[in-house]
C-alpha atoms as a PDB file:
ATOM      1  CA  UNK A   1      74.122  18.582  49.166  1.00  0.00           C
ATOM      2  CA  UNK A   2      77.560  18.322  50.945  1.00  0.00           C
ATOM      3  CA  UNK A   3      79.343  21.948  50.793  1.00  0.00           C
ATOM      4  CA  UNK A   4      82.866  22.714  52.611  1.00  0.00           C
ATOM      5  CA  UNK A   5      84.560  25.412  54.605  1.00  0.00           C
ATOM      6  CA  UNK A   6      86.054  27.028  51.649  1.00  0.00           C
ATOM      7  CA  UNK A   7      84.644  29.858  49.401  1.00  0.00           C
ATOM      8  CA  UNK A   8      85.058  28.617  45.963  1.00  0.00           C
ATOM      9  CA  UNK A   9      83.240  25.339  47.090  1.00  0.00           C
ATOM     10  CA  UNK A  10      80.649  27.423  48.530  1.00  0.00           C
ATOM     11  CA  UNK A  11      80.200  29.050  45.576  1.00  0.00           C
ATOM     12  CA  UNK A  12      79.883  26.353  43.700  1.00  0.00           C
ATOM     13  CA  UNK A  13      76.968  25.040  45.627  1.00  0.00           C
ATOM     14  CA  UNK A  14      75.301  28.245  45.933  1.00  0.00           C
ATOM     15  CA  UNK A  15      74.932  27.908  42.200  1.00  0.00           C
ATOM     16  CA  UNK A  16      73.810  24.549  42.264  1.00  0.00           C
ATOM     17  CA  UNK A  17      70.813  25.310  44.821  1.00  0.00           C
ATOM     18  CA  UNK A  18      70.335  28.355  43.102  1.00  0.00           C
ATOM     19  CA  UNK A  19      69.602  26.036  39.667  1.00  0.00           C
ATOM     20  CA  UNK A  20      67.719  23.295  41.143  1.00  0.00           C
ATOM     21  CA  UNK A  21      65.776  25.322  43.344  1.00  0.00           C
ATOM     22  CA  UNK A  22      65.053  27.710  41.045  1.00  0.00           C
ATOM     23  CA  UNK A  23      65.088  26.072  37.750  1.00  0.00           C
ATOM     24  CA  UNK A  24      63.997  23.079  38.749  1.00  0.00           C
ATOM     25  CA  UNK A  25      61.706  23.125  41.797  1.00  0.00           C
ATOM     26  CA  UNK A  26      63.697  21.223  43.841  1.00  0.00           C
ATOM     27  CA  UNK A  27      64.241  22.035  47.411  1.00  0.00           C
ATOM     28  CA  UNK A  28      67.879  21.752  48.534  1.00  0.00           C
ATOM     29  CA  UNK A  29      69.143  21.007  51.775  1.00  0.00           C
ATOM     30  CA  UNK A  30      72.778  22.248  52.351  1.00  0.00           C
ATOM     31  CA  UNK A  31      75.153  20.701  54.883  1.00  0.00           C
ATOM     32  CA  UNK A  32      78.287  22.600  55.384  1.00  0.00           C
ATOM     33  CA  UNK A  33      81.371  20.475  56.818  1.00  0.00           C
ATOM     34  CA  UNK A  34      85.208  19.861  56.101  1.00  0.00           C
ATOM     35  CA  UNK A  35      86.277  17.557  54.178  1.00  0.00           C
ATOM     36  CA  UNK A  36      86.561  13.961  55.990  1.00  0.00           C
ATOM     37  CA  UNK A  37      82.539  14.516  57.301  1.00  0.00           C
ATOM     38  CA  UNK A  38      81.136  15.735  54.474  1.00  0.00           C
ATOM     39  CA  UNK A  39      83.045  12.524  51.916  1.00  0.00           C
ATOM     40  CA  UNK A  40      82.275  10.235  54.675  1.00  0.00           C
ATOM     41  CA  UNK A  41      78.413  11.431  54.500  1.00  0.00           C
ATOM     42  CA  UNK A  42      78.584  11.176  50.885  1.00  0.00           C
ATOM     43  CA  UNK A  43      80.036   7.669  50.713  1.00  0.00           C
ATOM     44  CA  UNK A  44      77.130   6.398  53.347  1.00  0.00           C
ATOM     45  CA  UNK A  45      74.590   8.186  51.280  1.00  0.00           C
ATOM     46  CA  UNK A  46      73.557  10.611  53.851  1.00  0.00           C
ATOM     47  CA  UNK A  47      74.182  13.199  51.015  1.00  0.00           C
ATOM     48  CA  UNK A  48      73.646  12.951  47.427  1.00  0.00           C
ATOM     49  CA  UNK A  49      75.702  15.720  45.906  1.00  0.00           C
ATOM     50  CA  UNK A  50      79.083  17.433  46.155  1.00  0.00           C
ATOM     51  CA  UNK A  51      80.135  20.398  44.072  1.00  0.00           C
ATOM     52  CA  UNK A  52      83.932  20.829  44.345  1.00  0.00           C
ATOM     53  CA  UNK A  53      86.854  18.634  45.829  1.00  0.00           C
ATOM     54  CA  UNK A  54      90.027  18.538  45.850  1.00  0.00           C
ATOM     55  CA  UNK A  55      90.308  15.228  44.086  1.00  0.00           C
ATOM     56  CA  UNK A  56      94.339  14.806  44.783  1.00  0.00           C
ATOM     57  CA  UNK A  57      93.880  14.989  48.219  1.00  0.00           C
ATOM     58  CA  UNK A  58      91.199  12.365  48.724  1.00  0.00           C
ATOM     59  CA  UNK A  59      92.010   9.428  46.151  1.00  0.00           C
ATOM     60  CA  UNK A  60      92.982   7.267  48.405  1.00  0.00           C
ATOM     61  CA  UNK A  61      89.888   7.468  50.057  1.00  0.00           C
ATOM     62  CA  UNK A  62      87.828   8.039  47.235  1.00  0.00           C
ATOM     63  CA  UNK A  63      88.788   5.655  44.960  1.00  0.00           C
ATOM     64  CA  UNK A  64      87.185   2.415  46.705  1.00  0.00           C
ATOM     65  CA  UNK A  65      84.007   3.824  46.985  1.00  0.00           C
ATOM     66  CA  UNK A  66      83.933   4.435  43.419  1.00  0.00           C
ATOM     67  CA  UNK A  67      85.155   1.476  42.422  1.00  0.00           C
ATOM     68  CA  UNK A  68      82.188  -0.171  43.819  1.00  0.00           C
ATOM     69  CA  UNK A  69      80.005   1.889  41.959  1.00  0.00           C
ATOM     70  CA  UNK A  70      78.592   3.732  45.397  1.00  0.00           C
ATOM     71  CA  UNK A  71      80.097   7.340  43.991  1.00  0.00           C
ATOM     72  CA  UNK A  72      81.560   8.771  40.977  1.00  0.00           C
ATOM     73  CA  UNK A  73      82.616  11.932  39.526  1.00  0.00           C
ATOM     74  CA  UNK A  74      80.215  13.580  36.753  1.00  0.00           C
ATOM     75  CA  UNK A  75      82.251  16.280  35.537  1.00  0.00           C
ATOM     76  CA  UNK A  76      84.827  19.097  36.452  1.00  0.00           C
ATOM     77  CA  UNK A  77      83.381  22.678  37.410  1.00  0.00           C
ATOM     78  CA  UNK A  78      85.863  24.783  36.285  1.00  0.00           C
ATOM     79  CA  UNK A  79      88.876  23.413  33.646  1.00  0.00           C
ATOM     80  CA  UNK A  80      91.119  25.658  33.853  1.00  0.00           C
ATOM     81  CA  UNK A  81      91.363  25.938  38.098  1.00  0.00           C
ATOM     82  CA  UNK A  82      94.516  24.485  39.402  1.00  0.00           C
ATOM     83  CA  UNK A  83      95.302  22.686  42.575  1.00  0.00           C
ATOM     84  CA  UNK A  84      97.806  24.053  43.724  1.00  0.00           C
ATOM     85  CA  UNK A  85      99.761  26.118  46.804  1.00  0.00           C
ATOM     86  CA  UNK A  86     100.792  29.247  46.427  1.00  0.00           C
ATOM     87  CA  UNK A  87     103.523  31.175  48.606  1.00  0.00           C
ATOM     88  CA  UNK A  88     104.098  34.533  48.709  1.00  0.00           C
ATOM     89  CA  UNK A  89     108.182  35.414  48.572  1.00  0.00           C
ATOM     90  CA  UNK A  90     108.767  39.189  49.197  1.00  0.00           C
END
């Protein structure tokens, strides 16, 4: 499983080990990257899984390789998260 540098897509993955090693026997190896290693591991198939992307940011690059069928996107973890920046303003 590919996981990233930031918390909420650890957490994600965290759960995800948690369920298949857990619930389903399965043992999990976890490989912790940014972005542009981790997608490009995926897209060789030197990783099977990622929990949580930032879609928006990696279409581009994305969309080719599922196009041809060698990734594709099973579902969204949480609906109602936004992508978004936020700035303070005091």
């Amino acid at each position: 499983m590919g996981d990233f540098d930031w918390n909420s897509a650890k957490l994600h993955s965290a759960i995800a080990t948690t369920i298949s090693e857990e619930g389903y026997g399965c043992t999990v190896n976890v490989t912790t990257g940014s972005t542009l290693p981790i997608m490009t591991a995926l897209y060789e198939g030197q990783l099977d899984l990622v929990m949580a992307v930032w879609y928006d940011n990696i279409e581009d690059q994305f969309k080719p390789y599922e196009d041809a069928g060698t990734v594709r996107r099973v579902g969204v973890n949480t609906p109602d998260s936004g992508q978004d920046f936020y700035v303070d303003c005091p």
